[in-house]
N, C-alpha and C. Protein backbone atom coordinates (compact mmCIF):
# COMPACT_ATOMS: atom_id res chain seq x y z
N UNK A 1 39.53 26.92 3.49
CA UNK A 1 40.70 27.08 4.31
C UNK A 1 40.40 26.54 5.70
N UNK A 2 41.03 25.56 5.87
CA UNK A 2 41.17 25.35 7.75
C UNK A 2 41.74 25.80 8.86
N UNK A 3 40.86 26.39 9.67
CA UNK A 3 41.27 27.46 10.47
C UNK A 3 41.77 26.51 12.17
N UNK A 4 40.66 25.40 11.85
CA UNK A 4 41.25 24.44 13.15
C UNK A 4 42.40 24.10 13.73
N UNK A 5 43.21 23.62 13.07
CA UNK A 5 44.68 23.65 13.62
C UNK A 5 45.22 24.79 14.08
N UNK A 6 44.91 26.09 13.47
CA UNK A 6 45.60 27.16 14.29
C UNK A 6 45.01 27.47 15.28
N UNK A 7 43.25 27.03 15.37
CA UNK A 7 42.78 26.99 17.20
C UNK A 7 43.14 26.16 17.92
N UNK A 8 43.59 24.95 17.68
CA UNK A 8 44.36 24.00 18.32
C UNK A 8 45.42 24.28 19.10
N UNK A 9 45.89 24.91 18.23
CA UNK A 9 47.53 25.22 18.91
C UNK A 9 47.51 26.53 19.80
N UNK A 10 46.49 27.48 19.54
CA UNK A 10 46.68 28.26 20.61
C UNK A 10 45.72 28.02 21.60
N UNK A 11 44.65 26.67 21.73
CA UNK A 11 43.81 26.62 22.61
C UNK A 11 45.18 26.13 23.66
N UNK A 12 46.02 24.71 23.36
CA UNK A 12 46.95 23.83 23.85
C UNK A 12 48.08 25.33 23.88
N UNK A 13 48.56 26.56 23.42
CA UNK A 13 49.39 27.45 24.09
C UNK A 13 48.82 27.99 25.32
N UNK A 14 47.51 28.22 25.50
CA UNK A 14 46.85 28.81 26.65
C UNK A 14 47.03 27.57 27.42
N UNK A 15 46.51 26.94 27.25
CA UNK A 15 46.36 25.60 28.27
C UNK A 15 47.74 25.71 29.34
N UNK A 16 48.92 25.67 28.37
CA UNK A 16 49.99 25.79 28.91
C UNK A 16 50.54 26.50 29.39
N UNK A 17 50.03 27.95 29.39
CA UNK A 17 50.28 28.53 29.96
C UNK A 17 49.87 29.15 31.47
N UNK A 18 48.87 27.85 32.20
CA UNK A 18 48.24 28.26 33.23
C UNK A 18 49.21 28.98 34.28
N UNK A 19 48.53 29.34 35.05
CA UNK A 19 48.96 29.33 36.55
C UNK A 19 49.93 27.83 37.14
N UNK A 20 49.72 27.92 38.64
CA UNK A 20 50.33 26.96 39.18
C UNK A 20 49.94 25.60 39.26
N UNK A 21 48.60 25.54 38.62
CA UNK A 21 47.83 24.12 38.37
C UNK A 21 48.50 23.37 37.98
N UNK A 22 49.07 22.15 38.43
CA UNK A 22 49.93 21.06 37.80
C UNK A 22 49.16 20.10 37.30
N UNK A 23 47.48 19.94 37.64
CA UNK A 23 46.92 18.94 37.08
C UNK A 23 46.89 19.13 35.63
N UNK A 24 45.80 17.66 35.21
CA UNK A 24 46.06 17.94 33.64
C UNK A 24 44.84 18.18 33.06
N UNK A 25 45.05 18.99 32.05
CA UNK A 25 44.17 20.05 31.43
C UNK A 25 43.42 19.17 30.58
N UNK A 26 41.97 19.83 30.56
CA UNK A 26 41.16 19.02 30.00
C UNK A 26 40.25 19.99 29.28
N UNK A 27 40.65 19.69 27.87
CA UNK A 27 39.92 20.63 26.40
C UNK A 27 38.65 20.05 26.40
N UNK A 28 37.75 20.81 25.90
CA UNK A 28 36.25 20.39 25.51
C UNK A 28 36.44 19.39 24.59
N UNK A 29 35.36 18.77 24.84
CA UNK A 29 35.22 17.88 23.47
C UNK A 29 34.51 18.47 21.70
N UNK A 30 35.75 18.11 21.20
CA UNK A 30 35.37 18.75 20.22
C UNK A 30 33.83 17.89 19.44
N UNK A 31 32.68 18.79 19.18
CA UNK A 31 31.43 18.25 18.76
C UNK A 31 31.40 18.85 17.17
N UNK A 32 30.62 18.35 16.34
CA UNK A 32 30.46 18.46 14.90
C UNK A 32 29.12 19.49 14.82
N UNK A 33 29.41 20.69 13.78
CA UNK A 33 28.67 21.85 13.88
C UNK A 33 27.04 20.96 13.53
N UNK A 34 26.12 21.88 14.28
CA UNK A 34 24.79 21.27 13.80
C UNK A 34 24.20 21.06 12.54
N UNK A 35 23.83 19.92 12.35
CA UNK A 35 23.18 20.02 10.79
C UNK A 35 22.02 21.56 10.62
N UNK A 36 22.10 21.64 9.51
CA UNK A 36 20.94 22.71 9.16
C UNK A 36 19.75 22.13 8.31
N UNK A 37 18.85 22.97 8.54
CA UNK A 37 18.25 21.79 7.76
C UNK A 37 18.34 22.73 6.51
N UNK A 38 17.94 21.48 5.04
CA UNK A 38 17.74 21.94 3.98
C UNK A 38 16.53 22.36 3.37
N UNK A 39 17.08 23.46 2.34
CA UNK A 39 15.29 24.41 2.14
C UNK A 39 14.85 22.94 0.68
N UNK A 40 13.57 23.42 1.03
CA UNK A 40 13.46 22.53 -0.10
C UNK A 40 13.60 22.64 -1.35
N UNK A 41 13.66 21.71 -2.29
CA UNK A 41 14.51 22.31 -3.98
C UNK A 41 13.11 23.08 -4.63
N UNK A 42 13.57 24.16 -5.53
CA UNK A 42 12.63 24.67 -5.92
C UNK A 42 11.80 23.85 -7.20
N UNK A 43 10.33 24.19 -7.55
CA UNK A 43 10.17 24.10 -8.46
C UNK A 43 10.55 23.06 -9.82
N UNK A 44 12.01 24.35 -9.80
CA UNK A 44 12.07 23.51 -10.87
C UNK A 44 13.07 22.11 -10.82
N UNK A 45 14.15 22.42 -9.74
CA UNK A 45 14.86 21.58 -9.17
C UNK A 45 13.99 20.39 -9.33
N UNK A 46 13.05 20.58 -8.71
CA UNK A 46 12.03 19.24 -8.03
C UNK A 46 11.78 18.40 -9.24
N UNK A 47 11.67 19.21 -10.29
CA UNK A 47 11.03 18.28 -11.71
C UNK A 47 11.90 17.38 -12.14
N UNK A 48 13.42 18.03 -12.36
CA UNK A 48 14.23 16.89 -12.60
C UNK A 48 14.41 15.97 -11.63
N UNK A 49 14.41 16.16 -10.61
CA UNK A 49 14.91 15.07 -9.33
C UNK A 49 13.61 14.19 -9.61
N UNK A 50 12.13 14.85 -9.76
CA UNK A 50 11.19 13.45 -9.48
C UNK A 50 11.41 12.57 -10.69
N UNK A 51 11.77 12.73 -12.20
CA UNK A 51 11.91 12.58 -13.36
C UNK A 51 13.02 11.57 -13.32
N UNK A 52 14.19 11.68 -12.69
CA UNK A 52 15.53 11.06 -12.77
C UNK A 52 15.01 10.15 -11.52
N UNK A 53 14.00 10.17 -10.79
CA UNK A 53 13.68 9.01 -9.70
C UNK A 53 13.16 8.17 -10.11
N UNK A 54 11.84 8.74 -11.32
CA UNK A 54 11.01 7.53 -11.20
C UNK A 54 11.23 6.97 -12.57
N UNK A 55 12.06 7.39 -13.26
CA UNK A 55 12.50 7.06 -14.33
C UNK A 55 13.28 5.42 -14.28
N UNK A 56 14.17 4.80 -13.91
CA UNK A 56 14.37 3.36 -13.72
C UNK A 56 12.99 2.43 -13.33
N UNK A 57 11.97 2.88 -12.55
CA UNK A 57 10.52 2.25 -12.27
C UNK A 57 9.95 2.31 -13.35
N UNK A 58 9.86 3.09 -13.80
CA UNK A 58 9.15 3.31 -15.11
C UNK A 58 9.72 2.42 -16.21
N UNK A 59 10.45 2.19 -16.67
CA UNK A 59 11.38 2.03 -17.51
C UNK A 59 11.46 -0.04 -16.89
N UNK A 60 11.42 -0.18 -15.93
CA UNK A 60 11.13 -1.95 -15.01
C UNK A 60 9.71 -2.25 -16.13
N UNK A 61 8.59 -1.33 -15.21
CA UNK A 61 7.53 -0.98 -15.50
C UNK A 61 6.91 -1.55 -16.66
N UNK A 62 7.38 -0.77 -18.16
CA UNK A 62 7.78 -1.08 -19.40
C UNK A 62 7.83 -2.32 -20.23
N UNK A 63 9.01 -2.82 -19.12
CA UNK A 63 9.76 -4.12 -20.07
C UNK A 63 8.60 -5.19 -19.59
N UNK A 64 8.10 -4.97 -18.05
CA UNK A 64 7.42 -6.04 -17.83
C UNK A 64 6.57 -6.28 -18.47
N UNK A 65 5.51 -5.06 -18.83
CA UNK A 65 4.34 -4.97 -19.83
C UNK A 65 4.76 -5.48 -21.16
N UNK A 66 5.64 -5.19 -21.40
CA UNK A 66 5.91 -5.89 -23.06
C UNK A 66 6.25 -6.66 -22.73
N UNK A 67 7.11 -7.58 -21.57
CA UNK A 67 7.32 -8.94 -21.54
C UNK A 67 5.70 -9.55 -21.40
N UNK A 68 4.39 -9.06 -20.62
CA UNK A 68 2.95 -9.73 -20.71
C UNK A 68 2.87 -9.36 -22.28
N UNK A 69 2.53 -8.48 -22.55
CA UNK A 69 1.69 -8.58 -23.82
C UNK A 69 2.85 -9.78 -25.11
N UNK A 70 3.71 -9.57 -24.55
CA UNK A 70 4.61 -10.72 -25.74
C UNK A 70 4.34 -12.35 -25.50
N UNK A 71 3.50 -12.14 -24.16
CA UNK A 71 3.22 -13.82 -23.88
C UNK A 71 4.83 -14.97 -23.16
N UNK A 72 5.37 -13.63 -22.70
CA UNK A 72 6.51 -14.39 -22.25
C UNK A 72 6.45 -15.46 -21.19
N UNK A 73 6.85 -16.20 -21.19
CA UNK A 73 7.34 -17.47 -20.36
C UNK A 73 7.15 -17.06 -19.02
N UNK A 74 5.73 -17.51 -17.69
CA UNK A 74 6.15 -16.90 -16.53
C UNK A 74 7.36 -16.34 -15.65
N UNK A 75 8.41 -17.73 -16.28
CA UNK A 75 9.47 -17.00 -15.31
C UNK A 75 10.24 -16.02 -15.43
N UNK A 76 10.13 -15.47 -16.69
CA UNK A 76 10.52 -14.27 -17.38
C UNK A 76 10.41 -12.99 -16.92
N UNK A 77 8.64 -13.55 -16.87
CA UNK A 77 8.07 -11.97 -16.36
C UNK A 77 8.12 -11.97 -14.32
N UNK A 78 8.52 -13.42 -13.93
CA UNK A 78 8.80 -13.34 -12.25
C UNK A 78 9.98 -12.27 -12.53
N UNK A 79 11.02 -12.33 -12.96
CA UNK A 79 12.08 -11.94 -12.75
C UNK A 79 11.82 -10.59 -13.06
N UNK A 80 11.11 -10.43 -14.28
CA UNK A 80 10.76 -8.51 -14.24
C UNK A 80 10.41 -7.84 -13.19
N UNK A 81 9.33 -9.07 -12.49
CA UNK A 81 8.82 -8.52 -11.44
C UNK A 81 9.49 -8.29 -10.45
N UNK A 82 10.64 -9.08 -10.41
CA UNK A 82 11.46 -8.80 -9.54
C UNK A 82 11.96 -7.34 -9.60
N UNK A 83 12.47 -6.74 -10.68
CA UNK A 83 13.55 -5.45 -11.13
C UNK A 83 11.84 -4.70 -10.92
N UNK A 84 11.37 -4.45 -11.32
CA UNK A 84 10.25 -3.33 -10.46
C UNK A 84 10.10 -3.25 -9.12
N UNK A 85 10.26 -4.67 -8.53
CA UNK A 85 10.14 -4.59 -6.74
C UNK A 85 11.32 -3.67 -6.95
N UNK A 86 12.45 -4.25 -7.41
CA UNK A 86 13.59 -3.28 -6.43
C UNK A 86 13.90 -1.82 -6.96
N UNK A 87 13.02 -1.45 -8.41
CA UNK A 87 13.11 -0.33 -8.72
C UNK A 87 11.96 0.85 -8.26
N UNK A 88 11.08 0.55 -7.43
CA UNK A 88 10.30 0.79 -6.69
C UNK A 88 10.35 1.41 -5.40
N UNK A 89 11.64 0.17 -4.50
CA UNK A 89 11.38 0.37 -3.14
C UNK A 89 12.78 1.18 -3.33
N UNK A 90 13.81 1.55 -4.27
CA UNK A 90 14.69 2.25 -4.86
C UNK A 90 14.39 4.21 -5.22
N UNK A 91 12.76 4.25 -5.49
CA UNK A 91 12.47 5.25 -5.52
C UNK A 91 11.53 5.73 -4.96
N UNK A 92 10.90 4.71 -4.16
CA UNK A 92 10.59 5.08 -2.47
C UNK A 92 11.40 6.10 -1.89
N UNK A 93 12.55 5.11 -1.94
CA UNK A 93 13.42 6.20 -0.83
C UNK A 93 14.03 7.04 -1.36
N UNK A 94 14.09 7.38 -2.48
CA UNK A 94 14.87 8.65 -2.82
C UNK A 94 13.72 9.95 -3.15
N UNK A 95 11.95 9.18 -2.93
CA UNK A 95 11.06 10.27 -3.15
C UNK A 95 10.86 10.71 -1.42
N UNK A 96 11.26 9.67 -0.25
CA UNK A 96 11.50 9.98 0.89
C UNK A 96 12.27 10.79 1.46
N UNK A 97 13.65 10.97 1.01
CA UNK A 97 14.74 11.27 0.98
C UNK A 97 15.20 12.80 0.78
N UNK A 98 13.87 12.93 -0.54
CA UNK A 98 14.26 13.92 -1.00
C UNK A 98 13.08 15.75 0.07
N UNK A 99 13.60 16.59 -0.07
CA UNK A 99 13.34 18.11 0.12
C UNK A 99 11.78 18.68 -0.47
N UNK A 100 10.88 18.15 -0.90
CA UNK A 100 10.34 18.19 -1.90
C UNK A 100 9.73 20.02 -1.73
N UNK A 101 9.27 20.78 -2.54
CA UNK A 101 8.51 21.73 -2.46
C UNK A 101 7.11 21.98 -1.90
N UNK A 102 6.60 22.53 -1.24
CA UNK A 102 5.44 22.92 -0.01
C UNK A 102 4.30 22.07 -0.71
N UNK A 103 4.28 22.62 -2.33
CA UNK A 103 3.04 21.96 -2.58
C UNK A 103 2.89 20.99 -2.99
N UNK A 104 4.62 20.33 -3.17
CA UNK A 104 4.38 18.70 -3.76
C UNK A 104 4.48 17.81 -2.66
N UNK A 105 4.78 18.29 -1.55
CA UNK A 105 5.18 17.11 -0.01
C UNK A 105 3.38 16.20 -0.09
N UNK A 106 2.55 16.97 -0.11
CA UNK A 106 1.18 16.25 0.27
C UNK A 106 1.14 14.72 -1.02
N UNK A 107 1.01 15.54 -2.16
CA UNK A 107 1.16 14.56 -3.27
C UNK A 107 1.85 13.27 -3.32
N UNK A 108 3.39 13.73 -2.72
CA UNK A 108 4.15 12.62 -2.95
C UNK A 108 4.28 11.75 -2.13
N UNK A 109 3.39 12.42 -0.29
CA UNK A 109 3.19 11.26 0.97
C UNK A 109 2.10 10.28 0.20
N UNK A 110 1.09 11.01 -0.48
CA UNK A 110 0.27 10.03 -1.04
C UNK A 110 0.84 8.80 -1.69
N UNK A 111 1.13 9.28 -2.34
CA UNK A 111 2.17 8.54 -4.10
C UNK A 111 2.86 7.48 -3.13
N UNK A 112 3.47 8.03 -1.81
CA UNK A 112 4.39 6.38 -1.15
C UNK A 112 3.51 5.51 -0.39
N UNK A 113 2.15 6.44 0.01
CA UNK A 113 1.57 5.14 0.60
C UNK A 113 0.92 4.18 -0.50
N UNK A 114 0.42 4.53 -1.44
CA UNK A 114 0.32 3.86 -2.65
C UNK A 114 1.03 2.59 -3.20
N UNK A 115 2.64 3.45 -3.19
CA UNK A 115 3.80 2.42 -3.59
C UNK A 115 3.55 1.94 -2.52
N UNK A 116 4.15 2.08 -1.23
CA UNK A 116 4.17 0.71 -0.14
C UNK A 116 3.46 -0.51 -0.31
N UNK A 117 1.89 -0.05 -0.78
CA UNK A 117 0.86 -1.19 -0.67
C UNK A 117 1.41 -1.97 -1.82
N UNK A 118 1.64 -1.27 -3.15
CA UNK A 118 2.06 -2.24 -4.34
C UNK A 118 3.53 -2.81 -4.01
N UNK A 119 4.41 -2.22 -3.55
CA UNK A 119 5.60 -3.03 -3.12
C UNK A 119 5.37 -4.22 -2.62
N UNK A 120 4.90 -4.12 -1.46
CA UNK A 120 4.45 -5.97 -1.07
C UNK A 120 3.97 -6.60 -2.20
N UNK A 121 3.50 -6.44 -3.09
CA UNK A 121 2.28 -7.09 -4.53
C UNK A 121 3.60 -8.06 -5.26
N UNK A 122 4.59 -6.36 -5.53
CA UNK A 122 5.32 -6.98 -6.41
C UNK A 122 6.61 -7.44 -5.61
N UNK A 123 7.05 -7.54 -4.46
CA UNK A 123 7.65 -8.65 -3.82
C UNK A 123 7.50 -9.75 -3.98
N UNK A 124 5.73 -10.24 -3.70
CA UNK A 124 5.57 -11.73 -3.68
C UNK A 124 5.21 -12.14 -5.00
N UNK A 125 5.26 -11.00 -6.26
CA UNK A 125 5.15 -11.42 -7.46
C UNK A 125 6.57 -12.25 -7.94
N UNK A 126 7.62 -11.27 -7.67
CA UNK A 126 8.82 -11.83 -7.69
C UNK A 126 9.09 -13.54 -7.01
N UNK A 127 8.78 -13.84 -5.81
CA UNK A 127 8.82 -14.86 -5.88
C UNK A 127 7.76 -15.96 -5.43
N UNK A 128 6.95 -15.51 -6.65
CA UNK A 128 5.79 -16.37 -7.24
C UNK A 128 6.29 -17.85 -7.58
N UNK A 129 5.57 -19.19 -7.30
CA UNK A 129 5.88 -20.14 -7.42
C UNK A 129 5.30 -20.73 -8.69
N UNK A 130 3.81 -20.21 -8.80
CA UNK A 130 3.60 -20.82 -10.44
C UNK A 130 2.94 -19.40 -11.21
N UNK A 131 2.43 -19.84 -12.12
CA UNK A 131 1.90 -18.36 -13.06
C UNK A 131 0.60 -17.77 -12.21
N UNK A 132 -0.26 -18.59 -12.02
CA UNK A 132 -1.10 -17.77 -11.32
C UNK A 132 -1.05 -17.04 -10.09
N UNK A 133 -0.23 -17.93 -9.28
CA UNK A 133 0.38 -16.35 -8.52
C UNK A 133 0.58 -15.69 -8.31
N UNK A 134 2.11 -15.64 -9.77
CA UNK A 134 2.86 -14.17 -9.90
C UNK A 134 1.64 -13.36 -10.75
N UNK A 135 0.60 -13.61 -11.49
CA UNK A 135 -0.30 -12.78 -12.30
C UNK A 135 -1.22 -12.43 -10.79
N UNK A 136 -1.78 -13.19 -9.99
CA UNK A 136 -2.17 -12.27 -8.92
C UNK A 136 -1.58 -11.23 -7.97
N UNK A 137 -1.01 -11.52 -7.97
CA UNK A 137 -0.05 -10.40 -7.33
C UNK A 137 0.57 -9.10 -8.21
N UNK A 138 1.03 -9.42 -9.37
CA UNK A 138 1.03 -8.38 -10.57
C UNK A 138 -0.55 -7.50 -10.61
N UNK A 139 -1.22 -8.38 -10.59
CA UNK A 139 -3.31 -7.81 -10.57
C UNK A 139 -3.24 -6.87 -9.28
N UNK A 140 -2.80 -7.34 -8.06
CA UNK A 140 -2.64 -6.50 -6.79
C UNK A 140 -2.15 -5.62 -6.78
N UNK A 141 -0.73 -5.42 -7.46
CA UNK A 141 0.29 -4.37 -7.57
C UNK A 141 -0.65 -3.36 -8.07
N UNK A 142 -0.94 -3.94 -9.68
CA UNK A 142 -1.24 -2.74 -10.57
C UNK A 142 -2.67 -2.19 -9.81
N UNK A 143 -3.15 -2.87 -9.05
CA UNK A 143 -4.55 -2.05 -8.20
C UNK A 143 -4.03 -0.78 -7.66
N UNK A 144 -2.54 -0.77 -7.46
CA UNK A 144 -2.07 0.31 -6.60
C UNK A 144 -1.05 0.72 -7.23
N UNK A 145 -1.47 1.25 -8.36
CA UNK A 145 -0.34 1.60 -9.17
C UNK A 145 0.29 3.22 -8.96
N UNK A 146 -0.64 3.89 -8.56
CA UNK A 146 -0.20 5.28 -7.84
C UNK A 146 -0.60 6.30 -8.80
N UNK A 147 -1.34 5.85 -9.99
CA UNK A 147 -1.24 6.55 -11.51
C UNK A 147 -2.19 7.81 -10.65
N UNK A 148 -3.06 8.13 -10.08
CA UNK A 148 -3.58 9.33 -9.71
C UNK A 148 -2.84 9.88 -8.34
N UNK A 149 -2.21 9.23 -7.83
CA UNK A 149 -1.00 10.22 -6.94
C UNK A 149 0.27 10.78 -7.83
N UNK A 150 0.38 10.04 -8.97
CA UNK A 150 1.65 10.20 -9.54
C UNK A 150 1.44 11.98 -10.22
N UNK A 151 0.30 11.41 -11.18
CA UNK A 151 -0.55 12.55 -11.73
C UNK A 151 -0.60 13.96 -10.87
N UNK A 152 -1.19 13.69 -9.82
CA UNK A 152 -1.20 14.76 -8.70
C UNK A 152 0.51 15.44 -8.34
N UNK A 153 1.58 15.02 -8.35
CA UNK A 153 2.91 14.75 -8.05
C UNK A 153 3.06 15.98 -9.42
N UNK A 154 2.52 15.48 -10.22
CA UNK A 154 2.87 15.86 -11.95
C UNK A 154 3.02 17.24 -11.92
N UNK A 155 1.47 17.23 -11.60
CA UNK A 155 0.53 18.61 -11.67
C UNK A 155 1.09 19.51 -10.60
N UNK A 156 1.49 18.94 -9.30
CA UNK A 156 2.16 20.35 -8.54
C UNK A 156 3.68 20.84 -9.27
N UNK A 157 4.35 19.74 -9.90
CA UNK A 157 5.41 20.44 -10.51
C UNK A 157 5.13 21.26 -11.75
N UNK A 158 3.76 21.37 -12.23
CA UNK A 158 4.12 21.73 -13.90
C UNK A 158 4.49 20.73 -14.82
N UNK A 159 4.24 19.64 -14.46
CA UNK A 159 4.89 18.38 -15.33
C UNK A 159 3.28 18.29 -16.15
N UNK A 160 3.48 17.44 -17.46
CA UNK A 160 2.06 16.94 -18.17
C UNK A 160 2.23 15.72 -16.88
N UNK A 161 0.63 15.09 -17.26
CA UNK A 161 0.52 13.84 -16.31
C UNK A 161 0.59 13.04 -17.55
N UNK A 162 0.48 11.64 -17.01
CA UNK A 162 -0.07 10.40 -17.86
C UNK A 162 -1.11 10.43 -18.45
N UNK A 163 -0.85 9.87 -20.11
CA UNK A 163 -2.38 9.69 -20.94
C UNK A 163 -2.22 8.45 -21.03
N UNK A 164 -3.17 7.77 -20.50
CA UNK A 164 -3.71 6.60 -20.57
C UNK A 164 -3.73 6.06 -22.30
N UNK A 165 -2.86 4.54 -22.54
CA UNK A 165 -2.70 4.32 -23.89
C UNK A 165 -3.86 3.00 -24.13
């Protein structure tokens, strides 16, 4: 229910009703209530939110690896590399973004400085000019793949971690 308009109208009835002041009346400026801050999501909240984040990276991740092991055509796998850069710096910011719980904040500052370093990797993998390039830079990325920050991330939610295949 909006209660504003009916302070409006009796702030502007008082107004009008001054004394002999003929000048003109001047209302506060109306300012927007303070943000609050938000508690952070609990527990279990946290599991789905990290799950539904890193889930499109993962899933980039994936196709690229089966596009290498299938022996695909470099420019194939440039372009994968591309959809991981942007599914990456995509869940950067929504692992930035997000409230996280007391004991997962440490984990997951880790986990982005990690990604940051591999983001640049797989930027210039994306636009790699011949194969050995984009495979060095793919080699760079995966140096910083985050798999023991991620793990750590895992483990403060109660999540299983990664088994190595």
């Amino acid at each position: 229910m909006r209660r504003w308009p009916a302070a409006l109208v009796l702030v502007l009835l008082l107004a009008g009703c001054g004394g002999g002041d003929t000048g003109t009346t001047v209302l506060p400026a109306w300012e927007a209530p303070s943000p609050t801050a938000s508690a952070p999501l609990t527990v279990k909240e946290a599991k789905g939110r990290y799950l539904a984040i890193v889930a499109p990276y993962n899933t980039a991740l994936e196709e690229l690896e089966e596009a290498l092991s299938a022996r695909r055509p470099w420019q194939t796998v440039r372009k994968l590399a591309g959809t991981v850069a942007t599914t990456s710096a995509a869940h950067a910011e929504q692992l930035r973004a997000t409230d996280w719980p007391a004991a997962t904040q440490a984990p997951v500052a880790a986990l982005l400085k990690e990604n940051d370093v591999a983001l640049r990797h797989w930027k210039l993998a994306a636009e790699a000019g011949s194969a050995a390039a984009l495979m060095r830079e793919i080699r760079a990325a995966a140096a910083h793949d985050g798999g023991t920050q991620a793990d750590k991330v895992r483990r403060s939610l109660g999540l299983p971690v990664y088994k190595d295949s």
